[in-house]
PDB file of N, CA and C in Angstrom:
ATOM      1  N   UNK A   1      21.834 -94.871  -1.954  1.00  0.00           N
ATOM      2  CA  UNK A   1      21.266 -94.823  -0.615  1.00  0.00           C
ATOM      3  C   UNK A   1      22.252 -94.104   0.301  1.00  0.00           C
ATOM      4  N   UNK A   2      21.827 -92.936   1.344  1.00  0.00           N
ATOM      5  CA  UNK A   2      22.792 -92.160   1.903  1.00  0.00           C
ATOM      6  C   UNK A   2      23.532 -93.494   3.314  1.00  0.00           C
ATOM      7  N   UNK A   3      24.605 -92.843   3.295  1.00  0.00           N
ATOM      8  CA  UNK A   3      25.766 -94.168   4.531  1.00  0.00           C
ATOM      9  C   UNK A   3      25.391 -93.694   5.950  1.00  0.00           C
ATOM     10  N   UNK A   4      25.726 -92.273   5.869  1.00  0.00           N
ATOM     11  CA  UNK A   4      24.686 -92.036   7.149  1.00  0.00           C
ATOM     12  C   UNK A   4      23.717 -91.326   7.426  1.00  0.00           C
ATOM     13  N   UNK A   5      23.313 -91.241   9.179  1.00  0.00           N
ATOM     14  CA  UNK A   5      22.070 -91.129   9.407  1.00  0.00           C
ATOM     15  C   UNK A   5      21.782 -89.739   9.177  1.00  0.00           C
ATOM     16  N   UNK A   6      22.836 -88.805   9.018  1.00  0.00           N
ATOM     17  CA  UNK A   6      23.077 -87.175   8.811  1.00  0.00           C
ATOM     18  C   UNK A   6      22.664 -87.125   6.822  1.00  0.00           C
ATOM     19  N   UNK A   7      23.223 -87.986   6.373  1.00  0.00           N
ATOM     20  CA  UNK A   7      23.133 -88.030   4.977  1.00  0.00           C
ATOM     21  C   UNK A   7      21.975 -88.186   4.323  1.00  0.00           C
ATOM     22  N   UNK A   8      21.092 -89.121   5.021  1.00  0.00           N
ATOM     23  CA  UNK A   8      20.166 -89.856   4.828  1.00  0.00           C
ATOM     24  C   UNK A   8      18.698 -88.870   5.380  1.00  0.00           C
ATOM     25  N   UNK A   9      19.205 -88.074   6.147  1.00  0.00           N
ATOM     26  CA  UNK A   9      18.342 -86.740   6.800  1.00  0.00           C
ATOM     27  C   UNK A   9      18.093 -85.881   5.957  1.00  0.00           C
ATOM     28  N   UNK A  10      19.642 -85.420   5.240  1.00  0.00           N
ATOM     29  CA  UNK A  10      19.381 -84.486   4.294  1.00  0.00           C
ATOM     30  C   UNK A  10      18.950 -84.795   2.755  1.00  0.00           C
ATOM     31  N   UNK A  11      18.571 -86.019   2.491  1.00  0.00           N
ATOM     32  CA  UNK A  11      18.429 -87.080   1.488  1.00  0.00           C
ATOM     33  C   UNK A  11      16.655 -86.386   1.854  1.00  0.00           C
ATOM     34  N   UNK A  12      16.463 -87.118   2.698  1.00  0.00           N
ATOM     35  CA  UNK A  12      14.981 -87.322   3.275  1.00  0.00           C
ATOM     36  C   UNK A  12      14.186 -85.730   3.169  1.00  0.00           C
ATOM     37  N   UNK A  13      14.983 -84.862   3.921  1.00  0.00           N
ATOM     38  CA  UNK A  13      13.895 -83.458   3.574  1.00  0.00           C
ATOM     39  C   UNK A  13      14.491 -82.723   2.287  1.00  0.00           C
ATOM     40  N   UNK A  14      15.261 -83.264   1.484  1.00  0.00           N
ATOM     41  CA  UNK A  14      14.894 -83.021  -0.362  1.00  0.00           C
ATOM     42  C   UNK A  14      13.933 -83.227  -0.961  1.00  0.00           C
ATOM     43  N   UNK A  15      13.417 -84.470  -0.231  1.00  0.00           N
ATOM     44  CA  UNK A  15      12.748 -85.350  -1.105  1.00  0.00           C
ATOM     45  C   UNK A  15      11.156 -84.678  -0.585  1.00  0.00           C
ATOM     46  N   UNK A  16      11.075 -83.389   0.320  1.00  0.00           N
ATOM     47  CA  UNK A  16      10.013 -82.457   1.060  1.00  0.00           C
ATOM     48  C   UNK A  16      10.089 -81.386   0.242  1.00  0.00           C
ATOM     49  N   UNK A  17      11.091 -81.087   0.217  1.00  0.00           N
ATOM     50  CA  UNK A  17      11.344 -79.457  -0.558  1.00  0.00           C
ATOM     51  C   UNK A  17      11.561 -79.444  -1.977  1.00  0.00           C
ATOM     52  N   UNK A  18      12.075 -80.188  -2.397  1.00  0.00           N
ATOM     53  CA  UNK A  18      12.555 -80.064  -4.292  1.00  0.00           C
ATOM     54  C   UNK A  18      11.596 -79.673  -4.360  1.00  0.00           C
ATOM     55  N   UNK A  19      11.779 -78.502  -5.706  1.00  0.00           N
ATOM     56  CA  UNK A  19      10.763 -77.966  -6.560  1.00  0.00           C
ATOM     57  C   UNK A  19      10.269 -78.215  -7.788  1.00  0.00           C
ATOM     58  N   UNK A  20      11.260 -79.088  -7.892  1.00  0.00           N
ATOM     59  CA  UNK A  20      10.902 -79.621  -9.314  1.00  0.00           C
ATOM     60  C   UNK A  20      10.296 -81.057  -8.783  1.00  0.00           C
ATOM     61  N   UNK A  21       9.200 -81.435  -9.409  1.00  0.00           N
ATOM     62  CA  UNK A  21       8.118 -81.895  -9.588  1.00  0.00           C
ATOM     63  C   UNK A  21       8.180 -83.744  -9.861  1.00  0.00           C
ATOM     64  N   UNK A  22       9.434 -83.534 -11.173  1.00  0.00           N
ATOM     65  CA  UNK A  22       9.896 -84.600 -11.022  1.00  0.00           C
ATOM     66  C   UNK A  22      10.852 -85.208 -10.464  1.00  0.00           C
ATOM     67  N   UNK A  23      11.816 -84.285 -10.353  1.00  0.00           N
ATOM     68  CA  UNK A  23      12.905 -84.671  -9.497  1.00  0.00           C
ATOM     69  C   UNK A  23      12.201 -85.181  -8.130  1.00  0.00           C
ATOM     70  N   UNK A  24      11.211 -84.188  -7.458  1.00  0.00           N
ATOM     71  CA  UNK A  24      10.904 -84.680  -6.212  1.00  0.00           C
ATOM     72  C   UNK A  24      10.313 -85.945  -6.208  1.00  0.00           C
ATOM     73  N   UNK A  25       9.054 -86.326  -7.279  1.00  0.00           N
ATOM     74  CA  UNK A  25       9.208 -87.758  -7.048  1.00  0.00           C
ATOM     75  C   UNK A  25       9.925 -88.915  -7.580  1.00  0.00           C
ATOM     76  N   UNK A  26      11.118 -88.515  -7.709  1.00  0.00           N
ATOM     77  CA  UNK A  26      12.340 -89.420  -7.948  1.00  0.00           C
ATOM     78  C   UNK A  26      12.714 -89.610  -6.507  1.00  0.00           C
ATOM     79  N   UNK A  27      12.920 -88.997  -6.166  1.00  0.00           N
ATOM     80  CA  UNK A  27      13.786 -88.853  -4.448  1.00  0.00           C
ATOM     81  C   UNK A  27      12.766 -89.605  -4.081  1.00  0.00           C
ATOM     82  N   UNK A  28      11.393 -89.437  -3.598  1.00  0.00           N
ATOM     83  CA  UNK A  28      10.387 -89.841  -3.381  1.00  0.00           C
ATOM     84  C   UNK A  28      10.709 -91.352  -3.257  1.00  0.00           C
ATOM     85  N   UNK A  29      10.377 -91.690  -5.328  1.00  0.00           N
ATOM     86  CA  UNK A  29      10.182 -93.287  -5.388  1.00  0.00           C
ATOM     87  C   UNK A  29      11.655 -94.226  -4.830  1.00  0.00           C
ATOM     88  N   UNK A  30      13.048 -93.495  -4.818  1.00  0.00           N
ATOM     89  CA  UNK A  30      14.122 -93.955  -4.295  1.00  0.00           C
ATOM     90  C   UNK A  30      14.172 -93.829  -3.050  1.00  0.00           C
ATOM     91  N   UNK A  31      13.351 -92.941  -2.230  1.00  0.00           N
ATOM     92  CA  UNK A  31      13.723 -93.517  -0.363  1.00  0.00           C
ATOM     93  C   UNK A  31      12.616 -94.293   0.023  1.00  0.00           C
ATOM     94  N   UNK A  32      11.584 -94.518  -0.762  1.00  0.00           N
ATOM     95  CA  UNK A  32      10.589 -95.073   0.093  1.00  0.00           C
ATOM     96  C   UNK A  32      10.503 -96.642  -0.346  1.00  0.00           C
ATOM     97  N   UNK A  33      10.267 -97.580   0.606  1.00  0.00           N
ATOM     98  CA  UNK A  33       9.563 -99.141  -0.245  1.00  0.00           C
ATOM     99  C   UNK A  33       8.053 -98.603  -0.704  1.00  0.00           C
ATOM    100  N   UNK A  34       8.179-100.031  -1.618  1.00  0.00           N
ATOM    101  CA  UNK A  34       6.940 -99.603  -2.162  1.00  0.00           C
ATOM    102  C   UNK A  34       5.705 -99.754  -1.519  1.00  0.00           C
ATOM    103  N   UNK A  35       5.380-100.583  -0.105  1.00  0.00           N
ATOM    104  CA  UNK A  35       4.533-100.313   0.313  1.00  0.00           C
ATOM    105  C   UNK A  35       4.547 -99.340   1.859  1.00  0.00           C
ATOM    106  N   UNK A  36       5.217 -98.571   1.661  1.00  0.00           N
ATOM    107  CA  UNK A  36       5.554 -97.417   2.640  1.00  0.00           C
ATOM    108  C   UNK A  36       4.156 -96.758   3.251  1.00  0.00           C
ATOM    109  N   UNK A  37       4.225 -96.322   5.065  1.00  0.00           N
ATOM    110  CA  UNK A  37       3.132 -95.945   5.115  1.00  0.00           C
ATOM    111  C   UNK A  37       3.811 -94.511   5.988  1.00  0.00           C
ATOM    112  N   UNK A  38       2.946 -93.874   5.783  1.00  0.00           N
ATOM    113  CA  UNK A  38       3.097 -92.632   6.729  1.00  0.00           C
ATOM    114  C   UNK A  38       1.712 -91.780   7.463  1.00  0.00           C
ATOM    115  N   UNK A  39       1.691 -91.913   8.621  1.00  0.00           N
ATOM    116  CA  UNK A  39       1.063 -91.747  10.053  1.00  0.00           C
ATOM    117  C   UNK A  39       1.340 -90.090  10.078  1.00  0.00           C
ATOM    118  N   UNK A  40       0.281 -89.606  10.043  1.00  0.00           N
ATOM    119  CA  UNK A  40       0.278 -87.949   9.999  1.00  0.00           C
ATOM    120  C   UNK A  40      -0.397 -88.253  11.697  1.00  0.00           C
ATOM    121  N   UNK A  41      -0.008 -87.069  12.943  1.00  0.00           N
ATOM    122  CA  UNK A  41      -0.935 -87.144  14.203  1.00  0.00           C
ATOM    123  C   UNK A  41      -2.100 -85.990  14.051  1.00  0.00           C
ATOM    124  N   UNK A  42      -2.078 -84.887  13.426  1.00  0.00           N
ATOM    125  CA  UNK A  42      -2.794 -83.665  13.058  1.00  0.00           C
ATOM    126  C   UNK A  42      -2.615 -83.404  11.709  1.00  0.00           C
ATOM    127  N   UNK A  43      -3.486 -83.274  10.735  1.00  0.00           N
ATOM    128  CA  UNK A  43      -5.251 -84.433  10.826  1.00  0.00           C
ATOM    129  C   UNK A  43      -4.714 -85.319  11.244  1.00  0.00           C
ATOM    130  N   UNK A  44      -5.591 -85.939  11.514  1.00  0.00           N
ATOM    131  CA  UNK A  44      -5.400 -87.924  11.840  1.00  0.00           C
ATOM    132  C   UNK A  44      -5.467 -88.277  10.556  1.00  0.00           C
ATOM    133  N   UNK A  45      -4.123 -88.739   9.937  1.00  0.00           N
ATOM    134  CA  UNK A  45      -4.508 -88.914   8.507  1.00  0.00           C
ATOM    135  C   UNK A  45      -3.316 -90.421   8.167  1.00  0.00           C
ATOM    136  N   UNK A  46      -3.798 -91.284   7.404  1.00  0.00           N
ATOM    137  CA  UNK A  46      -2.740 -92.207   6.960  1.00  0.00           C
ATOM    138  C   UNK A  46      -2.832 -92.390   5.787  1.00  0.00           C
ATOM    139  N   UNK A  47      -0.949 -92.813   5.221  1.00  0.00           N
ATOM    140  CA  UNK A  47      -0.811 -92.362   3.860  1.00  0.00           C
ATOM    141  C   UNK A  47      -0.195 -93.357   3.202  1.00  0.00           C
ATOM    142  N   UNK A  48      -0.900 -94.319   2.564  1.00  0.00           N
ATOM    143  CA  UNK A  48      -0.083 -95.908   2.320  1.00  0.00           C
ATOM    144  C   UNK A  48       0.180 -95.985   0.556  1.00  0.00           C
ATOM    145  N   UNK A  49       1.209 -96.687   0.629  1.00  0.00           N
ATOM    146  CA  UNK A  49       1.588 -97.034  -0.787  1.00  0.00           C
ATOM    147  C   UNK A  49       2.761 -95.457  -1.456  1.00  0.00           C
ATOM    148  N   UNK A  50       3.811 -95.775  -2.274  1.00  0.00           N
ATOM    149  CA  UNK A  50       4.596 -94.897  -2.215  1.00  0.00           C
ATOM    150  C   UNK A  50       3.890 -94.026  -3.410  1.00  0.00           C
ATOM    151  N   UNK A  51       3.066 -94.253  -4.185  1.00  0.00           N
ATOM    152  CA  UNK A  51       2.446 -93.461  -5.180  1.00  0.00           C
ATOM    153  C   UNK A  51       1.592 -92.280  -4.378  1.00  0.00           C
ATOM    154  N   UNK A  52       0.580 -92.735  -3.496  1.00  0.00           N
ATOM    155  CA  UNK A  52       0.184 -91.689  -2.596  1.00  0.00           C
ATOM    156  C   UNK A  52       0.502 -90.834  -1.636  1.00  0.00           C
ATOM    157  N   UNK A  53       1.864 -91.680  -1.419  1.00  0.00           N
ATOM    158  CA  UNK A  53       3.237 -90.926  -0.720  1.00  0.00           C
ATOM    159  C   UNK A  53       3.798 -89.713  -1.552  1.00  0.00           C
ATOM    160  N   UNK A  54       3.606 -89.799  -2.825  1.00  0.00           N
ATOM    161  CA  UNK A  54       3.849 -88.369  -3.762  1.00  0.00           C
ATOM    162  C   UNK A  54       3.216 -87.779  -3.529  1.00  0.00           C
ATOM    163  N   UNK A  55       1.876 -88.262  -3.702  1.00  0.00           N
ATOM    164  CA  UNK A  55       0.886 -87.176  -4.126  1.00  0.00           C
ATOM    165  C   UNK A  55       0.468 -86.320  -3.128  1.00  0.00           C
ATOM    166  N   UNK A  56       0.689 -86.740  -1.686  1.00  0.00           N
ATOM    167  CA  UNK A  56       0.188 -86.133  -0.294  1.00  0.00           C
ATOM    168  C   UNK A  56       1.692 -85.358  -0.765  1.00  0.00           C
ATOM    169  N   UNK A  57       3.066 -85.834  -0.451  1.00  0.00           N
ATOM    170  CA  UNK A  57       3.997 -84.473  -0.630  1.00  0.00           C
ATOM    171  C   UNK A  57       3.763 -83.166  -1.665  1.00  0.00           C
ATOM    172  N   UNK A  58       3.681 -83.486  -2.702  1.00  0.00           N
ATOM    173  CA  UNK A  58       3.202 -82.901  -3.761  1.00  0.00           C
ATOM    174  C   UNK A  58       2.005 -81.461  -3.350  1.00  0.00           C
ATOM    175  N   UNK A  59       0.735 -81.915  -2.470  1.00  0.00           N
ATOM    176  CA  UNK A  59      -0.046 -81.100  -2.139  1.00  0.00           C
ATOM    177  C   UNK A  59       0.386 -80.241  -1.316  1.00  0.00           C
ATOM    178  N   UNK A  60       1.338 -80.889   0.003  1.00  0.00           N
ATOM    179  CA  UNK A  60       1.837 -79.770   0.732  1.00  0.00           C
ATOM    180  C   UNK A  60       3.093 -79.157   0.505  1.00  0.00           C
ATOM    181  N   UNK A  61       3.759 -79.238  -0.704  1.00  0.00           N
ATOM    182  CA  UNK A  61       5.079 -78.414  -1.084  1.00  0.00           C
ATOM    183  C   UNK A  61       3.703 -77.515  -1.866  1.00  0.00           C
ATOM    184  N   UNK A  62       3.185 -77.806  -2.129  1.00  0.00           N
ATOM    185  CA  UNK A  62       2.271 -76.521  -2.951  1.00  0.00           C
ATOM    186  C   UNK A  62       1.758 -75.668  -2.205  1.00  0.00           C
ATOM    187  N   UNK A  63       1.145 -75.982  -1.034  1.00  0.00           N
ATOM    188  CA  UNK A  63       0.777 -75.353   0.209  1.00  0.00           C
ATOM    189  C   UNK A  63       1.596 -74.733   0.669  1.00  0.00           C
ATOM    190  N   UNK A  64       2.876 -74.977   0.973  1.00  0.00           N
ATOM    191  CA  UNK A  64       4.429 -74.808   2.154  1.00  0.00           C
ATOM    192  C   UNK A  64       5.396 -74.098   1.396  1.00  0.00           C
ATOM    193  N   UNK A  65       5.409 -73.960  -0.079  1.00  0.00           N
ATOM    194  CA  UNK A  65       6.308 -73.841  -0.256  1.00  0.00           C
ATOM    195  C   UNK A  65       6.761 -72.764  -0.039  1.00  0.00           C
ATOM    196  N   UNK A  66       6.504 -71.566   0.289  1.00  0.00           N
ATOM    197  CA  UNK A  66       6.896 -70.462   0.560  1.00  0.00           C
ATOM    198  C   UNK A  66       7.728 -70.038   2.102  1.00  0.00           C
ATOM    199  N   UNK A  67       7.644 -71.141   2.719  1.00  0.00           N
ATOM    200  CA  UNK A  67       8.440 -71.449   4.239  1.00  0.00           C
ATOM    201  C   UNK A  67       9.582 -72.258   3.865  1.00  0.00           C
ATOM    202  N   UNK A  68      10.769 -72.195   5.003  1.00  0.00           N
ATOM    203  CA  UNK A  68      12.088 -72.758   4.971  1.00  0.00           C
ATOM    204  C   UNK A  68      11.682 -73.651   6.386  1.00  0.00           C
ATOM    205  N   UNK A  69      12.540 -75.112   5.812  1.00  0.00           N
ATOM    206  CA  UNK A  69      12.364 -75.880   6.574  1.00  0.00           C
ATOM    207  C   UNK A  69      13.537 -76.366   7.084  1.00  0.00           C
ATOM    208  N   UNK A  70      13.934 -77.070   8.643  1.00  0.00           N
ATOM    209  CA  UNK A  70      15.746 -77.483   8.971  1.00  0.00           C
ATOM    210  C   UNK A  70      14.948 -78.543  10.053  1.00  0.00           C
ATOM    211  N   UNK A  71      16.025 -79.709   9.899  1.00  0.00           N
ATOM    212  CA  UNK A  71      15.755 -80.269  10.941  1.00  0.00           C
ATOM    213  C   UNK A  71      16.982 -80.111  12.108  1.00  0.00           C
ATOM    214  N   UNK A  72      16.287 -79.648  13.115  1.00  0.00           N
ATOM    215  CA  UNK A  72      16.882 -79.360  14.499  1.00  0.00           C
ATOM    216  C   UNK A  72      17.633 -80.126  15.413  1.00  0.00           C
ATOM    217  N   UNK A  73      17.156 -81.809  15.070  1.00  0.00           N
ATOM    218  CA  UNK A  73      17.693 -82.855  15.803  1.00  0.00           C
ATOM    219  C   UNK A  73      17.499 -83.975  15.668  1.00  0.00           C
ATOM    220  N   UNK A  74      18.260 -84.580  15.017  1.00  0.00           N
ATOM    221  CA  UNK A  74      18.506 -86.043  14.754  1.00  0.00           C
ATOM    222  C   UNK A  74      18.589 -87.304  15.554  1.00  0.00           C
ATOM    223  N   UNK A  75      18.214 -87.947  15.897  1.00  0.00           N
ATOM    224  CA  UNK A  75      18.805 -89.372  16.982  1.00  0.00           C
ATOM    225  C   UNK A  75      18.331 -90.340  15.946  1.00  0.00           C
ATOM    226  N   UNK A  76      19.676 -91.385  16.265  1.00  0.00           N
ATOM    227  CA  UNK A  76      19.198 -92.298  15.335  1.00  0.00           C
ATOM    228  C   UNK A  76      19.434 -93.919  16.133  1.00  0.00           C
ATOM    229  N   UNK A  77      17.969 -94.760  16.349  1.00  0.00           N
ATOM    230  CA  UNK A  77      18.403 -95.787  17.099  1.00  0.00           C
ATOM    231  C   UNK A  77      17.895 -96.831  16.362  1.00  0.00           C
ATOM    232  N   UNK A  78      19.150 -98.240  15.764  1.00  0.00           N
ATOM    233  CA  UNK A  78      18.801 -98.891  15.069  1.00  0.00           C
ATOM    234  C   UNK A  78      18.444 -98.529  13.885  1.00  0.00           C
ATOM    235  N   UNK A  79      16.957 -99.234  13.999  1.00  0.00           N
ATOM    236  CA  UNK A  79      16.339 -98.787  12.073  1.00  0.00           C
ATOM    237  C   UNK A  79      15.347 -97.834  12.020  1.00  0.00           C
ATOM    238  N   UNK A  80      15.449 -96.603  13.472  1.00  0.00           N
ATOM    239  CA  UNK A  80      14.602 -95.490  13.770  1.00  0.00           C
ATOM    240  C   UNK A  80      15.142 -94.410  13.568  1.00  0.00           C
ATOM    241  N   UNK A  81      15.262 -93.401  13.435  1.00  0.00           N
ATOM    242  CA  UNK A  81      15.666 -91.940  12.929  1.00  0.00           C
ATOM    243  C   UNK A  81      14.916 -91.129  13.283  1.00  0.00           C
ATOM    244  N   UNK A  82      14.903 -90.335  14.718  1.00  0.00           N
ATOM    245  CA  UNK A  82      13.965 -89.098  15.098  1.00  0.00           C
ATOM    246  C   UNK A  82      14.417 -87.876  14.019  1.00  0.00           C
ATOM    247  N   UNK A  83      13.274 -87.400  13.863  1.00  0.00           N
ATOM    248  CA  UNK A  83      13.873 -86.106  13.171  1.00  0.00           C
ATOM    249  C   UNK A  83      13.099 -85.262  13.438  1.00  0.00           C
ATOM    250  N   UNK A  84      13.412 -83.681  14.447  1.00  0.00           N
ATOM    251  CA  UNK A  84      12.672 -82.777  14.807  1.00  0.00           C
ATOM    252  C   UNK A  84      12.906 -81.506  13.693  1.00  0.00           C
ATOM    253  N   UNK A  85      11.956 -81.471  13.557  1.00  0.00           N
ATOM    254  CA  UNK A  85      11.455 -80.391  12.232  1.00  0.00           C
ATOM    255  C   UNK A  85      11.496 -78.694  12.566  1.00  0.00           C
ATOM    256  N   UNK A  86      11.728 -77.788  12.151  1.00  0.00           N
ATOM    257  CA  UNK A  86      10.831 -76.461  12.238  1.00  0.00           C
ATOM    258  C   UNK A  86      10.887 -75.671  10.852  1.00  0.00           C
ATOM    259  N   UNK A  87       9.347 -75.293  10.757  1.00  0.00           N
ATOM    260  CA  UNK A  87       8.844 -74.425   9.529  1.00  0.00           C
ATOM    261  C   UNK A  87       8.913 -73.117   9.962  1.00  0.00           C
ATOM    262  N   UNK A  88       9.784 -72.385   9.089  1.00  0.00           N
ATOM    263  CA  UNK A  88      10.068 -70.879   9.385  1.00  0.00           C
ATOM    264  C   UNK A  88       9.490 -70.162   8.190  1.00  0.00           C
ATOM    265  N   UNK A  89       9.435 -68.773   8.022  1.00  0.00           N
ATOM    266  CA  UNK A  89       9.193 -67.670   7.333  1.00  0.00           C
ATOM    267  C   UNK A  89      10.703 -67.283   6.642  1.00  0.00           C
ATOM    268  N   UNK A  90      10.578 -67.072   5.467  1.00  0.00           N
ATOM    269  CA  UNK A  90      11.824 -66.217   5.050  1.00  0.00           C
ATOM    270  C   UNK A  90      12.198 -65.444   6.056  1.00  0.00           C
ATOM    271  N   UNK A  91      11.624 -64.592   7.209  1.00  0.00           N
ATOM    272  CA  UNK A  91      12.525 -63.698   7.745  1.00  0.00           C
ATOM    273  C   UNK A  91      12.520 -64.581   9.004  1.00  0.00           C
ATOM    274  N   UNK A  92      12.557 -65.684   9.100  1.00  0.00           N
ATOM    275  CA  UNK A  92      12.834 -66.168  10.370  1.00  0.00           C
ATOM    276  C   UNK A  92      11.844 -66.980  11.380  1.00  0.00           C
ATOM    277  N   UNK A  93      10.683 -66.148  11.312  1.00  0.00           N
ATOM    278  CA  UNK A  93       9.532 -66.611  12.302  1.00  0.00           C
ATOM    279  C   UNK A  93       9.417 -67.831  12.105  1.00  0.00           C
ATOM    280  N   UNK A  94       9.323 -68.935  13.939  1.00  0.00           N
ATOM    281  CA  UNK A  94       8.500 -70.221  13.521  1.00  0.00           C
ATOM    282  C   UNK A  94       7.671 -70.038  13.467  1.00  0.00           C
ATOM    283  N   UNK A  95       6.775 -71.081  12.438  1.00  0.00           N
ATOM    284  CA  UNK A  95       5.230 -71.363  12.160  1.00  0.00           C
ATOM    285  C   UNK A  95       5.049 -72.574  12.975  1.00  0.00           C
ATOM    286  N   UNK A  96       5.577 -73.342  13.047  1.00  0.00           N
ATOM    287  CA  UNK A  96       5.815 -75.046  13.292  1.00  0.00           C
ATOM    288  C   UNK A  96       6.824 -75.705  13.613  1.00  0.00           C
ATOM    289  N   UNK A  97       6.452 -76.753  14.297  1.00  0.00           N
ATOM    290  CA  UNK A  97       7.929 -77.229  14.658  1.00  0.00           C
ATOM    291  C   UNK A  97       7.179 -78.942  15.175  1.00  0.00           C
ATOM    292  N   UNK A  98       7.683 -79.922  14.372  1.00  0.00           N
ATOM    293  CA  UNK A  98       6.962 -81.962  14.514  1.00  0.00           C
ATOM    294  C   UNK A  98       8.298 -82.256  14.493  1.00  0.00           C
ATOM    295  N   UNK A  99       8.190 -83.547  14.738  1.00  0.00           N
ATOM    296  CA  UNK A  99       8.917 -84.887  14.984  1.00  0.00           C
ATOM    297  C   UNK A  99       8.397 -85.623  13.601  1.00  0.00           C
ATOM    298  N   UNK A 100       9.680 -86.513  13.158  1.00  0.00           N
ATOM    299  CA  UNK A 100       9.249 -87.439  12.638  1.00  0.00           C
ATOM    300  C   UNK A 100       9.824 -88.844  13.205  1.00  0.00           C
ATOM    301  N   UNK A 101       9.490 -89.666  13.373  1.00  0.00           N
ATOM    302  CA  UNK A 101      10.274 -90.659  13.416  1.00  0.00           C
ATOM    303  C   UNK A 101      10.101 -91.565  12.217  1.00  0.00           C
ATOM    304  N   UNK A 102      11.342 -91.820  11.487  1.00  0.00           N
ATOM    305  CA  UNK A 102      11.382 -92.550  10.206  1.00  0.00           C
ATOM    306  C   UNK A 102      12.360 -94.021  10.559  1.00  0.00           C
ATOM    307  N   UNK A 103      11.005 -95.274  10.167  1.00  0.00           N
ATOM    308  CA  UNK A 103      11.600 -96.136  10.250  1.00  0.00           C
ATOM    309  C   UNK A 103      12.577 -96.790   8.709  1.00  0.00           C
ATOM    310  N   UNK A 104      13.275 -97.587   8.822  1.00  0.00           N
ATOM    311  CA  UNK A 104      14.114 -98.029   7.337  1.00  0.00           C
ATOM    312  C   UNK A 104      13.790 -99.585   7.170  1.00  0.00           C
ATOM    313  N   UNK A 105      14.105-100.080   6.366  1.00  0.00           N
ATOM    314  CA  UNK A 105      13.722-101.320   5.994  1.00  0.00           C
ATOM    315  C   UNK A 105      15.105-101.932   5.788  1.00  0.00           C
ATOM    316  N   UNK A 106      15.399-103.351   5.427  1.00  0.00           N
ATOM    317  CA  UNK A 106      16.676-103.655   5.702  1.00  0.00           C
ATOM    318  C   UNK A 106      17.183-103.582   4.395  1.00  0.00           C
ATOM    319  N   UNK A 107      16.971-102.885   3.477  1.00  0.00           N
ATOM    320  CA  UNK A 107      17.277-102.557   2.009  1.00  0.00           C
ATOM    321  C   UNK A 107      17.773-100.521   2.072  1.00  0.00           C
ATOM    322  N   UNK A 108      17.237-100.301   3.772  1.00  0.00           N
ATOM    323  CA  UNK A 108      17.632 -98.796   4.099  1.00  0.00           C
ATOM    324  C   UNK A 108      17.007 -97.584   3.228  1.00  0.00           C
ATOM    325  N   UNK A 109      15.555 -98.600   2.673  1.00  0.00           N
ATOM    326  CA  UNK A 109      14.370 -97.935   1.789  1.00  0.00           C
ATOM    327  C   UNK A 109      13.661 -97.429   3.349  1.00  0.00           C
ATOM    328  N   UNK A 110      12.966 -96.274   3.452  1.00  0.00           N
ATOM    329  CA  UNK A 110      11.962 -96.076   4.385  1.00  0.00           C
ATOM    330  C   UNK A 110      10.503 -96.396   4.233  1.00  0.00           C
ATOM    331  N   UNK A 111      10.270 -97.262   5.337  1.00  0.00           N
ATOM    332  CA  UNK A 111       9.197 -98.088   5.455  1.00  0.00           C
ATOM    333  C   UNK A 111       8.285 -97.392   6.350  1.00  0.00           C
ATOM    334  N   UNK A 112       8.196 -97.005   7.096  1.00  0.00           N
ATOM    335  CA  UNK A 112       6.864 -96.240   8.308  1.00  0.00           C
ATOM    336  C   UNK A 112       7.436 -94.775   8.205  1.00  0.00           C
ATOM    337  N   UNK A 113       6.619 -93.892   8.357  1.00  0.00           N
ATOM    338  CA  UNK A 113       7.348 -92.557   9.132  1.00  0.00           C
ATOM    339  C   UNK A 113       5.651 -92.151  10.006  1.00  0.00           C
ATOM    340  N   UNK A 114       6.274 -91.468  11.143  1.00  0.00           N
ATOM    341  CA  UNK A 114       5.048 -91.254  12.149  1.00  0.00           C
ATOM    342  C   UNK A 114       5.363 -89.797  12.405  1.00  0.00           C
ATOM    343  N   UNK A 115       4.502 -89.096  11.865  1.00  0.00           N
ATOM    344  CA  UNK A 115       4.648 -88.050  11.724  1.00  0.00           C
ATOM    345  C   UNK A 115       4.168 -87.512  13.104  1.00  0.00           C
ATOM    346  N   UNK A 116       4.482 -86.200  13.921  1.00  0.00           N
ATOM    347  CA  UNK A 116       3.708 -85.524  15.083  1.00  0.00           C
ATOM    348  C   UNK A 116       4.330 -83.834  15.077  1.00  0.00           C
ATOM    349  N   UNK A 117       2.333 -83.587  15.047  1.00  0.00           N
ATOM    350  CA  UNK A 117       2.788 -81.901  14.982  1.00  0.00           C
ATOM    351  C   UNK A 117       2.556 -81.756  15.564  1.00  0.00           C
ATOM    352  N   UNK A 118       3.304 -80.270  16.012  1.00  0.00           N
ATOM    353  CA  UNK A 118       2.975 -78.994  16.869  1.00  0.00           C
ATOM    354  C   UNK A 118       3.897 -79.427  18.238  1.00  0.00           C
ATOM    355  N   UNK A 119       4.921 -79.601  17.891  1.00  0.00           N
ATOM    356  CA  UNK A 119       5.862 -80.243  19.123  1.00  0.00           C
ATOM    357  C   UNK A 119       6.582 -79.046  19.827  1.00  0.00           C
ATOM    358  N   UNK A 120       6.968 -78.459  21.085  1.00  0.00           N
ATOM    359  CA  UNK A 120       7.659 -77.930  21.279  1.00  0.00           C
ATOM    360  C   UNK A 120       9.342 -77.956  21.429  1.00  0.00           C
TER     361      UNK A 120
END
C-alpha cells in the first residue's frame, strides 16, 4: 500500500493506464475494497463492486489508450484525495481535464471515488 498521498496518486493512475491487462487488474484488485463504488458525473453512471471496477477500466483504457494522462493537483484531506486529471494527445493538446475525489478505507484500500468531468 503506497505511505503517501503522492505515492498512492501515482499507484492509483497505473492502475488507469497499465497496458497489460493483467497487471492492470492486479493494481485494480490491490487498491480497491471489495465493495468499492465509483460515481462517474458524465454519463451519470455508477460502478459498484471491484470486479466491475475492472471491467468499466478495462473498456476505457481501450477507448483512451492512445492519450497521455497527469494528474495536475493533488490535495489530500484526511481519508479524501482530490485528484485533478488532464487527457492530452501525444503532441500535447488537452482533450479533457476531471477531478476525482478518492475516498480510502481504514485498511488505505479505496472505497468511493466521485468522479467529475469536463472541469476547468
Amino acid at each position: 500500500m503506497a505511505a503517501s498521498a503522492a505515492d498512492f496518486a501515482d499507484e492509483y493512475l497505473r492502475s488507469w493506464i497499465e497496458p497489460d491487462p493483467k497487471r492492470r487488474r492486479d493494481l485494480i484488485m490491490n487498491m480497491w475494497a471489495p465493495d468499492g463504488r465509483l460515481t462517474v458525473s458524465s454519463p451519470a453512471m455508477v460502478v459498484e463492486g471491484v470486479d466491475r471496477i475492472v471491467d468499466h477500466v478495462a473498456s476505457l483504457y481501450d477507448a483512451l489508450k492512445d492519450l497521455d494522462f497527469v494528474y495536475d493537483q493533488q490535495i489530500e484531506s484526511g481519508d479524501a484525495l482530490l485528484l485533478r486529471w488532464s487527457m492530452s494527445t501525444p503532441a500535447g493538446e488537452l482533450v479533457k481535464r476531471g477531478v476525482n475525489i478518492v475516498f480510502r478505507n481504514a485498511q488505505g484500500r479505496v472505497s468511493r471515488v466521485h468522479m467529475f468531468m469536463d472541469v476547468d
